[in-house]
C-alpha atoms as a PDB file:
ATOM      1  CA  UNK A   1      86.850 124.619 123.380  1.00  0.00           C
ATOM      2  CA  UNK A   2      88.203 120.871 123.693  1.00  0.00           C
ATOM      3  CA  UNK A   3      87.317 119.015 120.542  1.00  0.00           C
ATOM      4  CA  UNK A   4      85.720 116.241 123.168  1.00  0.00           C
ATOM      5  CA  UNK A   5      83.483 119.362 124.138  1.00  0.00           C
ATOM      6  CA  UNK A   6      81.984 119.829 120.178  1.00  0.00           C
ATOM      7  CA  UNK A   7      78.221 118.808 120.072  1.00  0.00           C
ATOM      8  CA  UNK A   8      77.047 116.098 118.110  1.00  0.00           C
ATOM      9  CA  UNK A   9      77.646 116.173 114.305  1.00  0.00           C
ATOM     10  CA  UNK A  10      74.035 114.362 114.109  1.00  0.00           C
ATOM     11  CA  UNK A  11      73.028 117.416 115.691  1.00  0.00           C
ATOM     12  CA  UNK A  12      75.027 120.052 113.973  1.00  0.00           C
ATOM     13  CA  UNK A  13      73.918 118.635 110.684  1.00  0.00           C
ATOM     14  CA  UNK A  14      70.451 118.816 111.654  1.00  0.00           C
ATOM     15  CA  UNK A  15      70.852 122.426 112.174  1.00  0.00           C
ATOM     16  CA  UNK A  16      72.775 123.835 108.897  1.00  0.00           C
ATOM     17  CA  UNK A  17      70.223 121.740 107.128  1.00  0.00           C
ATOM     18  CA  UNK A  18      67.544 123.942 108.784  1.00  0.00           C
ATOM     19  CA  UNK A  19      69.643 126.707 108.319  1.00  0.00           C
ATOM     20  CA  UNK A  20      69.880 126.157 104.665  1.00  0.00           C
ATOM     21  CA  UNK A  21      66.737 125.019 103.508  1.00  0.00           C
ATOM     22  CA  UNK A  22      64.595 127.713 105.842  1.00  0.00           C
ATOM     23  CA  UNK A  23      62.798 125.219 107.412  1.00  0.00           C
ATOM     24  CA  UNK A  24      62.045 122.230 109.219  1.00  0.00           C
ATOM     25  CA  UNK A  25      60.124 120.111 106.917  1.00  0.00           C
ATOM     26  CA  UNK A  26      62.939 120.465 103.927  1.00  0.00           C
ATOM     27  CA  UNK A  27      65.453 119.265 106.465  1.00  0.00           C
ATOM     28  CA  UNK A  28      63.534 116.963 107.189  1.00  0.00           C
ATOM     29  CA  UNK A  29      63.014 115.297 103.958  1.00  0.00           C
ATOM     30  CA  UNK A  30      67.015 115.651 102.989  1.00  0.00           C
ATOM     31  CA  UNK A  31      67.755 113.943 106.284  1.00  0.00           C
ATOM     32  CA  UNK A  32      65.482 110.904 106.059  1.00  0.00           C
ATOM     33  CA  UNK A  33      64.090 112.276 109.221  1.00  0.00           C
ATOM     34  CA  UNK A  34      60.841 113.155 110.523  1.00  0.00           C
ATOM     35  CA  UNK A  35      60.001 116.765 111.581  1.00  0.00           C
ATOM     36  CA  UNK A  36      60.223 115.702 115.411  1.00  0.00           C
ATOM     37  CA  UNK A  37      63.521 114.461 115.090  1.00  0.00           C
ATOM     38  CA  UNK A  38      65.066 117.280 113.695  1.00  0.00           C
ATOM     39  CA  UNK A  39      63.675 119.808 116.206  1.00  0.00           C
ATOM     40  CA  UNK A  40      64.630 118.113 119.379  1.00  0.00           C
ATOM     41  CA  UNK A  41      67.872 118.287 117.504  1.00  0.00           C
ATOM     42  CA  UNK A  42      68.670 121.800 117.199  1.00  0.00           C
ATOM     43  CA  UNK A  43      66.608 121.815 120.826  1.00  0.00           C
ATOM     44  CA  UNK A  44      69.092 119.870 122.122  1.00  0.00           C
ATOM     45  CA  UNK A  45      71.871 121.542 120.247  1.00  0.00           C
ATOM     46  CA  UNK A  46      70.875 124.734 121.610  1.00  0.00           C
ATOM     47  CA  UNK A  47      70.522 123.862 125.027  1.00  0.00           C
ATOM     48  CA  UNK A  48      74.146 122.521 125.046  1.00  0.00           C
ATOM     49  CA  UNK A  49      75.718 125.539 123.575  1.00  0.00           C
ATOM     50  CA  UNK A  50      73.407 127.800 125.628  1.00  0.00           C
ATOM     51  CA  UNK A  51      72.562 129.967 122.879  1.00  0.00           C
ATOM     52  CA  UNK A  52      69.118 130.098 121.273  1.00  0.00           C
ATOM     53  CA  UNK A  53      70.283 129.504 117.599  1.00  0.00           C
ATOM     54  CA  UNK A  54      66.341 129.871 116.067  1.00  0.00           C
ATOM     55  CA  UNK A  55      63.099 131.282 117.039  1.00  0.00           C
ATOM     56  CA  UNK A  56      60.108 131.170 115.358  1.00  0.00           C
ATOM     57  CA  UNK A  57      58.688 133.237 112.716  1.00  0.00           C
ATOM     58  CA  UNK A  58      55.168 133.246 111.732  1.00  0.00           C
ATOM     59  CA  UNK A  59      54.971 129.763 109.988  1.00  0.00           C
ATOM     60  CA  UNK A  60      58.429 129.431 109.313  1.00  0.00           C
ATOM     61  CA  UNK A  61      61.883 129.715 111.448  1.00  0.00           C
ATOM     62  CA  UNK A  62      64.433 132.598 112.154  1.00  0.00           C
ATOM     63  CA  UNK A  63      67.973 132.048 112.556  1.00  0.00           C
ATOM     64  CA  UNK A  64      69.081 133.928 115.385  1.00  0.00           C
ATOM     65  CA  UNK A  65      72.725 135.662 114.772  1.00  0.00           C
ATOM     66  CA  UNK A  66      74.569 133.443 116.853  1.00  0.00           C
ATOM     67  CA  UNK A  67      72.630 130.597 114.930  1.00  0.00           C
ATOM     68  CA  UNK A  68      74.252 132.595 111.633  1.00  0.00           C
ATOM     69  CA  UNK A  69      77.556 132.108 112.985  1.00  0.00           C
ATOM     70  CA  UNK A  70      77.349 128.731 113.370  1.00  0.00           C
ATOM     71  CA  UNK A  71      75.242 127.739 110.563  1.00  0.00           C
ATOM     72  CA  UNK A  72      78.201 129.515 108.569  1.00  0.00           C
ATOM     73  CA  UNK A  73      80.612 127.398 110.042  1.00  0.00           C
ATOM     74  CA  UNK A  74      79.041 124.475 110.191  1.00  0.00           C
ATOM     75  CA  UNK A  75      78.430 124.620 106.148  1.00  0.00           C
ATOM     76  CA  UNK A  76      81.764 125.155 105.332  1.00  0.00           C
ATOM     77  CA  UNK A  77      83.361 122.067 107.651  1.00  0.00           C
ATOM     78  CA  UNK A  78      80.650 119.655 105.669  1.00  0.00           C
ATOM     79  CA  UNK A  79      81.298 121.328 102.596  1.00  0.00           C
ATOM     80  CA  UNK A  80      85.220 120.155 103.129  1.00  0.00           C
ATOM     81  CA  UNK A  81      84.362 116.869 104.633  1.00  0.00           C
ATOM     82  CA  UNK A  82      82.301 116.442 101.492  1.00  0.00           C
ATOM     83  CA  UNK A  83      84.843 116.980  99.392  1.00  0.00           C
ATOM     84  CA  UNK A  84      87.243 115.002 101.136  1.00  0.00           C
ATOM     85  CA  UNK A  85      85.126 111.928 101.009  1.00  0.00           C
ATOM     86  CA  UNK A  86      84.538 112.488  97.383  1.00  0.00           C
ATOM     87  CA  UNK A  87      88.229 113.116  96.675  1.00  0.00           C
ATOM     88  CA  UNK A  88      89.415 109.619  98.479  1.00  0.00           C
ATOM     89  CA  UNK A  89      86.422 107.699  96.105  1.00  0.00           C
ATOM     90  CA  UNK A  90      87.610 109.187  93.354  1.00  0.00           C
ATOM     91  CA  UNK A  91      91.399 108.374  93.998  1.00  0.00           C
ATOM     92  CA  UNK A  92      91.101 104.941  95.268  1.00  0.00           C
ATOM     93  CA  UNK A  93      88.627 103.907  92.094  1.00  0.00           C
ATOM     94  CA  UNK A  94      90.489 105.847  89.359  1.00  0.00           C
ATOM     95  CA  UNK A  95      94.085 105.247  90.209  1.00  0.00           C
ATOM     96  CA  UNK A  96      95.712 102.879  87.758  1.00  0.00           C
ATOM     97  CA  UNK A  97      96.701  99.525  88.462  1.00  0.00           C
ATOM     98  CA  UNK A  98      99.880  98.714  87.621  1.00  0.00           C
ATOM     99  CA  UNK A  99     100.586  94.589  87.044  1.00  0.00           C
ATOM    100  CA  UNK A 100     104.072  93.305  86.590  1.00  0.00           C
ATOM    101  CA  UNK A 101     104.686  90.492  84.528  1.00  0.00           C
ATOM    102  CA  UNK A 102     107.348  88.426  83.770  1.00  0.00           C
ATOM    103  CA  UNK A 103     108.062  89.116  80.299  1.00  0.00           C
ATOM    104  CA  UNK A 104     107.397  85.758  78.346  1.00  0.00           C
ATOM    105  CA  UNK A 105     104.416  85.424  80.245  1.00  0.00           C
ATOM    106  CA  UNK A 106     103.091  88.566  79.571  1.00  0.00           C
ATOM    107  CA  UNK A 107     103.801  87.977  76.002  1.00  0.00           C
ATOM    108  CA  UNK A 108     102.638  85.077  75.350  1.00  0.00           C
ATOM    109  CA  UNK A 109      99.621  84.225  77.639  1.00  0.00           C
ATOM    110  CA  UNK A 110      98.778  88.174  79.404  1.00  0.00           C
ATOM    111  CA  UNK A 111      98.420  90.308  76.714  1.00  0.00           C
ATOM    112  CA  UNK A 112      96.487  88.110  74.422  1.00  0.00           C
ATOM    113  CA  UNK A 113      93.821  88.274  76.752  1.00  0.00           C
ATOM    114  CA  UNK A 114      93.984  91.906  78.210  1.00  0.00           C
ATOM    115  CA  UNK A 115      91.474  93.298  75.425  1.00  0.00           C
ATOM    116  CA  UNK A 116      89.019  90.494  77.310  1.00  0.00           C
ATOM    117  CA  UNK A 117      89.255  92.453  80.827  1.00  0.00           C
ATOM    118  CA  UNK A 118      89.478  95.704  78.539  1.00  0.00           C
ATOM    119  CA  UNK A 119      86.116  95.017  77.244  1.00  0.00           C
ATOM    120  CA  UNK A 120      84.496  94.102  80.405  1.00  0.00           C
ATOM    121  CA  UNK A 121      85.821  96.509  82.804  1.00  0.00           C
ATOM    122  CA  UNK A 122      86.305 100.079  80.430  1.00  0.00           C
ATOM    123  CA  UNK A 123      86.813 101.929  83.412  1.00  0.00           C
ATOM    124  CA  UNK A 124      89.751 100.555  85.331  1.00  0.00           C
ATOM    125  CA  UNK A 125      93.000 101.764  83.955  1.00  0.00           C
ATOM    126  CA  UNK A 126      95.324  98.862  83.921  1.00  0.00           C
ATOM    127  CA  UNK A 127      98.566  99.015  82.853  1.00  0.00           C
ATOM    128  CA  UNK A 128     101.402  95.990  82.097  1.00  0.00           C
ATOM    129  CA  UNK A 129     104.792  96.270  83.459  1.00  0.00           C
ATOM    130  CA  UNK A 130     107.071  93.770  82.726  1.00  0.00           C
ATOM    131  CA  UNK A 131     109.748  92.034  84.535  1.00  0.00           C
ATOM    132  CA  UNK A 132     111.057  89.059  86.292  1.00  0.00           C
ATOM    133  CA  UNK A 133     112.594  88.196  89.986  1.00  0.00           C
ATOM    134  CA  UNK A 134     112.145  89.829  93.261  1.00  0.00           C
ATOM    135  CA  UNK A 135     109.842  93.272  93.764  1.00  0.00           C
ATOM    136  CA  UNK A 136     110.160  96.910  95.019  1.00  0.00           C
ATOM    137  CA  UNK A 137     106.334  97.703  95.043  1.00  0.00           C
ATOM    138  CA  UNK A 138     107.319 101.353  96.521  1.00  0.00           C
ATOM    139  CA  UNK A 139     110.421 102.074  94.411  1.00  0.00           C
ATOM    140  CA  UNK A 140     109.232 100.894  90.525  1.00  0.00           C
ATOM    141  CA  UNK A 141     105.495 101.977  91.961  1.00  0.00           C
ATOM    142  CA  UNK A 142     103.657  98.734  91.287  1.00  0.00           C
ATOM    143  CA  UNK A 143     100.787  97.711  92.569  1.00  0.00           C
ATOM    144  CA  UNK A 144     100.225  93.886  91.722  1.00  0.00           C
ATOM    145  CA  UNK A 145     102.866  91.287  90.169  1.00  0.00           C
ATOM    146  CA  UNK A 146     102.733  87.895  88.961  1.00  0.00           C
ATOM    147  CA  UNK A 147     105.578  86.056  89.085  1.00  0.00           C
ATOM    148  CA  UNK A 148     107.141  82.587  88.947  1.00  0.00           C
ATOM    149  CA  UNK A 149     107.174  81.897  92.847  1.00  0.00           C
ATOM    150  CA  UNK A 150     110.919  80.394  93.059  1.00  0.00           C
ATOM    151  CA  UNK A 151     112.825  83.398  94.821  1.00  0.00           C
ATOM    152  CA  UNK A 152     112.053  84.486  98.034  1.00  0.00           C
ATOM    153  CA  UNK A 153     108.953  85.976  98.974  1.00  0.00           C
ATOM    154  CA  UNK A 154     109.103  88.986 101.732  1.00  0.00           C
ATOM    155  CA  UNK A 155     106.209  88.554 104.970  1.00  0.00           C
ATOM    156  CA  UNK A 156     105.538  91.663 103.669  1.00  0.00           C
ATOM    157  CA  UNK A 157     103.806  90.213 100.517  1.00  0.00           C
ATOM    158  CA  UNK A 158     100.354  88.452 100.250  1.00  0.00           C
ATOM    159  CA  UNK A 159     101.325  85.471  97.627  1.00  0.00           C
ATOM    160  CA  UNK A 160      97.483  83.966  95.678  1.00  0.00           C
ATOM    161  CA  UNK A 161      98.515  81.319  93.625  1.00  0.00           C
ATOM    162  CA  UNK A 162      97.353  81.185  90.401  1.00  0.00           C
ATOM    163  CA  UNK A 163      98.347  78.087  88.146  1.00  0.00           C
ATOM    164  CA  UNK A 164     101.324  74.988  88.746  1.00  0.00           C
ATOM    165  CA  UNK A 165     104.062  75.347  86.437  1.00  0.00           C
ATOM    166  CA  UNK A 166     103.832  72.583  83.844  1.00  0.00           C
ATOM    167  CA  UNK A 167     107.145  71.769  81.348  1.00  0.00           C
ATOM    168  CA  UNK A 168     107.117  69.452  78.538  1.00  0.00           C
ATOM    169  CA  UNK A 169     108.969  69.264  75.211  1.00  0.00           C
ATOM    170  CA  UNK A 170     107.226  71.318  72.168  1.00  0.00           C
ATOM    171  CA  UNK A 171     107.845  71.579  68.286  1.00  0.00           C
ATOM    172  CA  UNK A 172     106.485  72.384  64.961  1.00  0.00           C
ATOM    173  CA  UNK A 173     103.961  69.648  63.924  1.00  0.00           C
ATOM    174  CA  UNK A 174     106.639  68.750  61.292  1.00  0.00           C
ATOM    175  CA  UNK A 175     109.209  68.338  63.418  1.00  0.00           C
ATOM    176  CA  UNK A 176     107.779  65.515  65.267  1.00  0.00           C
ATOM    177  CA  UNK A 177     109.498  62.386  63.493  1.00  0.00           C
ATOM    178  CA  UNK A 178     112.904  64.577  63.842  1.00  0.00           C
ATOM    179  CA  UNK A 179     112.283  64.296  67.464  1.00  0.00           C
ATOM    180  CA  UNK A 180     111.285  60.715  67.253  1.00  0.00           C
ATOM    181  CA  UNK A 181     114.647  59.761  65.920  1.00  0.00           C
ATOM    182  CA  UNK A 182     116.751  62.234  67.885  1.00  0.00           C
ATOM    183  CA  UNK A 183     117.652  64.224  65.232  1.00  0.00           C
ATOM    184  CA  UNK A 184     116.730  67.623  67.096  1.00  0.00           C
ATOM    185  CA  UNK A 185     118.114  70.811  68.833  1.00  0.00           C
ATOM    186  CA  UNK A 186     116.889  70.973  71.984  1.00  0.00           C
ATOM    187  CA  UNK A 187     116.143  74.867  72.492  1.00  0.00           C
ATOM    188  CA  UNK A 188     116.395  76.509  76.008  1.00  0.00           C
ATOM    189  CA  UNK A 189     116.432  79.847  78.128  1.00  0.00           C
ATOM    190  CA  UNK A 190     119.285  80.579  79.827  1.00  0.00           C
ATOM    191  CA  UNK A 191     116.951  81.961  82.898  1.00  0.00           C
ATOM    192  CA  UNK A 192     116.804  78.065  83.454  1.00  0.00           C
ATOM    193  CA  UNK A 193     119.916  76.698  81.928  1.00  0.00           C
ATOM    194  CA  UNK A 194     120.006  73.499  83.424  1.00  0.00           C
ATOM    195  CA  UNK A 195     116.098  72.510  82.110  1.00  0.00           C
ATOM    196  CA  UNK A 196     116.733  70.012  79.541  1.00  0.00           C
ATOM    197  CA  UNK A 197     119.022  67.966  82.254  1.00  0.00           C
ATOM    198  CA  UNK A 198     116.484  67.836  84.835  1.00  0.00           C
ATOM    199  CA  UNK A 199     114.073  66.715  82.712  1.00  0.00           C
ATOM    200  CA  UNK A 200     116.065  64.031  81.447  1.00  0.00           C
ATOM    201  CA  UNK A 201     116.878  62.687  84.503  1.00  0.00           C
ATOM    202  CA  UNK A 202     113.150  62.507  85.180  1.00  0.00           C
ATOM    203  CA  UNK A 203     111.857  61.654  82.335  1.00  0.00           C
ATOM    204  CA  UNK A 204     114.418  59.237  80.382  1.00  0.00           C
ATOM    205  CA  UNK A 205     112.265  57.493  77.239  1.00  0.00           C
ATOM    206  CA  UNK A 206     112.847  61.246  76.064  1.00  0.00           C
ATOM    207  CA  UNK A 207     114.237  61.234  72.860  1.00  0.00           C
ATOM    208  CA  UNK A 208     117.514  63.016  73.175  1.00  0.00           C
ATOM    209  CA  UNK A 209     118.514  66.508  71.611  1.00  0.00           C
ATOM    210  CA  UNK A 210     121.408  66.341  69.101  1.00  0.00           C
ATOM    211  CA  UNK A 211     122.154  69.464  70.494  1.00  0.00           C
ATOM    212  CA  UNK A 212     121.234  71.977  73.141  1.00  0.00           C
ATOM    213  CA  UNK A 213     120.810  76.000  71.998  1.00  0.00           C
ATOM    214  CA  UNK A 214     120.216  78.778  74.339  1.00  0.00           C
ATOM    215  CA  UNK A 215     118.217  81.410  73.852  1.00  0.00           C
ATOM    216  CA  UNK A 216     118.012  84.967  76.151  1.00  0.00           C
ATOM    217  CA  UNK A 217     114.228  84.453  76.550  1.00  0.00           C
ATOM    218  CA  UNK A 218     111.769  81.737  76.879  1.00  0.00           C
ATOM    219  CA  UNK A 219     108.964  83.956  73.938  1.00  0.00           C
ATOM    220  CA  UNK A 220     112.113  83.701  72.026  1.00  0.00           C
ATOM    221  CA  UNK A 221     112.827  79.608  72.287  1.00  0.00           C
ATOM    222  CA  UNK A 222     108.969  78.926  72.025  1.00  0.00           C
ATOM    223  CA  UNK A 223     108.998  81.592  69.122  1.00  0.00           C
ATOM    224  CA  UNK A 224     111.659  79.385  67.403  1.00  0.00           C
ATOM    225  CA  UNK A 225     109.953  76.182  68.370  1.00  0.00           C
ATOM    226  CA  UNK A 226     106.929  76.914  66.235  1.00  0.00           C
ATOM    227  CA  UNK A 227     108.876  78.130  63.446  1.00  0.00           C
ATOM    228  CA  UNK A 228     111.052  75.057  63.010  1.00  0.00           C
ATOM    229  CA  UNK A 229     114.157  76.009  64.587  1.00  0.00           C
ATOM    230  CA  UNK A 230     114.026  73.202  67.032  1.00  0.00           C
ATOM    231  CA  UNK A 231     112.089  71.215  70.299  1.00  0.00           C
ATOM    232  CA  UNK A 232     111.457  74.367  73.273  1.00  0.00           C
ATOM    233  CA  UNK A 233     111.758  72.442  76.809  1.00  0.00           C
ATOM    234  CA  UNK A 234     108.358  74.897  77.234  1.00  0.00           C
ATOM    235  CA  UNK A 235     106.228  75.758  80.278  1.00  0.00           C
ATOM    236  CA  UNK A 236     102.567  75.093  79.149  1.00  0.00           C
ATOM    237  CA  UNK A 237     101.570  78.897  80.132  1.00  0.00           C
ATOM    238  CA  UNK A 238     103.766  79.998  77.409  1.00  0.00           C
ATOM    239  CA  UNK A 239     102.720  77.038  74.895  1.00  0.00           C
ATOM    240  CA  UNK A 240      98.932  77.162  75.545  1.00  0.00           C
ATOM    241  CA  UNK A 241      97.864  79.302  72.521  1.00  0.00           C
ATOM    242  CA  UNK A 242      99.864  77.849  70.283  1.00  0.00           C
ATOM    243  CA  UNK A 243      98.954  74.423  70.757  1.00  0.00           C
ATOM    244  CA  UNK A 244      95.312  75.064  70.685  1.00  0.00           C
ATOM    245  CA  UNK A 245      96.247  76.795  67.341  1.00  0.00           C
ATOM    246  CA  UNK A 246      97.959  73.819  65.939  1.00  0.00           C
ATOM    247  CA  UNK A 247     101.077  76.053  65.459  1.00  0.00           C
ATOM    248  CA  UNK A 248     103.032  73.485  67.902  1.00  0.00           C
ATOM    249  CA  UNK A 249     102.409  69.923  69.222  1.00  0.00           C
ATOM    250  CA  UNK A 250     103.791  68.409  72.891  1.00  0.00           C
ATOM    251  CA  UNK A 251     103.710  64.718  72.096  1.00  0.00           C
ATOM    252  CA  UNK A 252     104.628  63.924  75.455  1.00  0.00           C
ATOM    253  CA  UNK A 253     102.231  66.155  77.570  1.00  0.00           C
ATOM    254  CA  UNK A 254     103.343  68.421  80.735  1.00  0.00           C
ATOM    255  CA  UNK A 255     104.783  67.543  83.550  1.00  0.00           C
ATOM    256  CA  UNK A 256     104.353  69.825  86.712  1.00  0.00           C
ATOM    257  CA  UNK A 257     107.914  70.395  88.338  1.00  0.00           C
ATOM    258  CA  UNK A 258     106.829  71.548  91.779  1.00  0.00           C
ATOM    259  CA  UNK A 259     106.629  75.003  91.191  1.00  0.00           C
ATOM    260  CA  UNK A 260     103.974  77.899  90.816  1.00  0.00           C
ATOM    261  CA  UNK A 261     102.951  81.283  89.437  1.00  0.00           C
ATOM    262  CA  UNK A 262     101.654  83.764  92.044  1.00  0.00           C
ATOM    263  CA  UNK A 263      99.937  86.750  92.259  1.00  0.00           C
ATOM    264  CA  UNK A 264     101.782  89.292  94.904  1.00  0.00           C
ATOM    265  CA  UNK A 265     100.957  92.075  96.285  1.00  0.00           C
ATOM    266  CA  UNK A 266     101.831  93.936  99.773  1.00  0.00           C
ATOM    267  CA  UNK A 267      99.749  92.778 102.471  1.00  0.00           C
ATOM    268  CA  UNK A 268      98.906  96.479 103.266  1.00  0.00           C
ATOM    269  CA  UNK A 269      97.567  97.322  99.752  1.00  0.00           C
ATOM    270  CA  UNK A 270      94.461  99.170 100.313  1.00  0.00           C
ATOM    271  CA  UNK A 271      92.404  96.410  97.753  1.00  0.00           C
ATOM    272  CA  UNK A 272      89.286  98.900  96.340  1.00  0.00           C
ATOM    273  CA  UNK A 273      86.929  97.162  93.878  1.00  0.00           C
ATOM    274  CA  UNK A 274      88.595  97.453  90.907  1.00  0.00           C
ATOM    275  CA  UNK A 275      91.868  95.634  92.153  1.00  0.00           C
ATOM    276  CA  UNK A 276      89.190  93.047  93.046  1.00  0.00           C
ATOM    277  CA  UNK A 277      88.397  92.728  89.362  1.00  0.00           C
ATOM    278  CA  UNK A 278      91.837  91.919  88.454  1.00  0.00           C
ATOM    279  CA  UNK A 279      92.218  89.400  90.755  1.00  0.00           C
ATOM    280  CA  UNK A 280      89.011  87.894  90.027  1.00  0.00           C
ATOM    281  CA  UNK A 281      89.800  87.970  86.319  1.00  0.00           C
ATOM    282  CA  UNK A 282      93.279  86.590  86.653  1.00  0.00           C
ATOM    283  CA  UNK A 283      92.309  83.738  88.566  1.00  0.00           C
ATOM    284  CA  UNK A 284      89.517  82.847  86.195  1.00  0.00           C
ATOM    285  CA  UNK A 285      92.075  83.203  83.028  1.00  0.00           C
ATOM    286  CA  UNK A 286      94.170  81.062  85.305  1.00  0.00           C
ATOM    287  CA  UNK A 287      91.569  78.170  86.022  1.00  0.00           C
ATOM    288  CA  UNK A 288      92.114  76.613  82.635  1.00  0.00           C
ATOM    289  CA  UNK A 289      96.204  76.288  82.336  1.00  0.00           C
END
């Protein structure tokens, strides 16, 4: 038989619910149906096969033997389908989600406010992955990133951005009349080497660094900033806590510098409810930077 030639599944259902409950009326009431309904279903079910699949039987109903057969196989492929369903539920709402951050900002701004999501959502398993530049979702099996959006981005990716970057000079509040009088280091990153310049040449009542120090990572130079070391050229994201601390001051604000922090992910990402949380949270974290 041509699959185009199987009978209805309403109908089908109908019948191994009859089948399996000995009567009408429990079908019935499983299937939301009324007692009509379900008898000109397995009617009609047996008219199409051209078998009689039930008779009656005092009260009650009798399952004929080619009804058996059917009934038999009829429980089985729902029993699978079933499980199937339940399987694909299960997979899509218990897989983890795997973010990758760019290390200083997961440092310093992520992970101080991961036990928030923790405690709101218990049962999504999110883990942090950290690092920086372009992505290989398939290959380093990730499912969302955030990343500074100044590489290029693949048509392949859907890009949500979340905040503007912001720069601006910070420091120790002791070190403010050292930076007053230009008697400071000027600490950098050497992921954006050339920092201090452009913002010089945009910004030129700056007081100038004595010196200029590089450091691998930008948690490092905003690490030393607070401690004393010297003035961090220092996007706000990475600054935030800090400042609202007291641990470091920016006497001359932020300034945005025309680029952003995105949220990527491939545009074919299958995006169940619990990725929705993420997103949701991470754009409300990001609302305020």
């Amino acid at each position: 038989m041509k699959r185009s030639e199987i009978p209805s599944l309403d109908d089908i259902r109908a019948f191994e619910a009859v089948a399996r409950l000995g009567s009408v009326k429990a079908a019935s009431k499983e299937l939301a149906l009324t007692h009509g309904a379900v008898s000109r279903r397995i009617t009609k079910l047996s008219q199409e096969i051209g078998v009689l699949l039930s008779e009656p039987d005092g009260r009650g109903i009798r399952i004929t033997r080619d009804g058996e057969i059917l009934s038999k196989a009829a429980r089985n492929a729902l029993d699978e389908l079933s499980e199937a369903v339940a399987t694909i539920k299960q997979d899509k709402n218990n897989t983890p989600i795997v973010l990758s951050c760019e290390r200083s900002v997961a440092m310093r701004w992520l992970i101080p406010r991961l036990s928030e999501f923790q405690d709101r959502h218990p049962d999504v398993e999110l883990h942090l992955s950290v690092g920086g530049g372009t992505l290989d979702f398939r290959r380093d099996k990730i499912t969302l990133a955030i990343r500074r959006l100044d590489f290029p981005l693949s048509p392949d990716w859907k890009v949500e951005v979340l905040m503007q970057e912001k720069i601006g000079p910070v420091m120790k509040p002791g070190m403010r009349v050292h930076f007053d009088n230009h008697n400071y280091i000027g600490l950098s990153s050497r992921t954006r080497p050339d920092a201090w310049k452009e913002w010089d040449s945009q910004q030129k009542s700056t007081p100038k660094p004595r010196e200029i120090r590089s450091l691998d990572h930008h948690f490092l130079m905003v690490e030393a900033a607070a401690n004393g070391l010297g003035v961090a050229l220092c996007p706000y994201v990475l600054a935030i806590d800090d400042l609202e601390k007291g641990r470091l001051v920016a006497p001359l604000g932020f300034q945005e510098d025309g680029s952003q922090y995105g949220l990527i992910y491939p545009r074919n990402l299958s995006l169940t409810n619990h990725i929705h949380l993420v997103r949701n949270w991470l754009a409300e974290i990001s609302a305020g930077v």
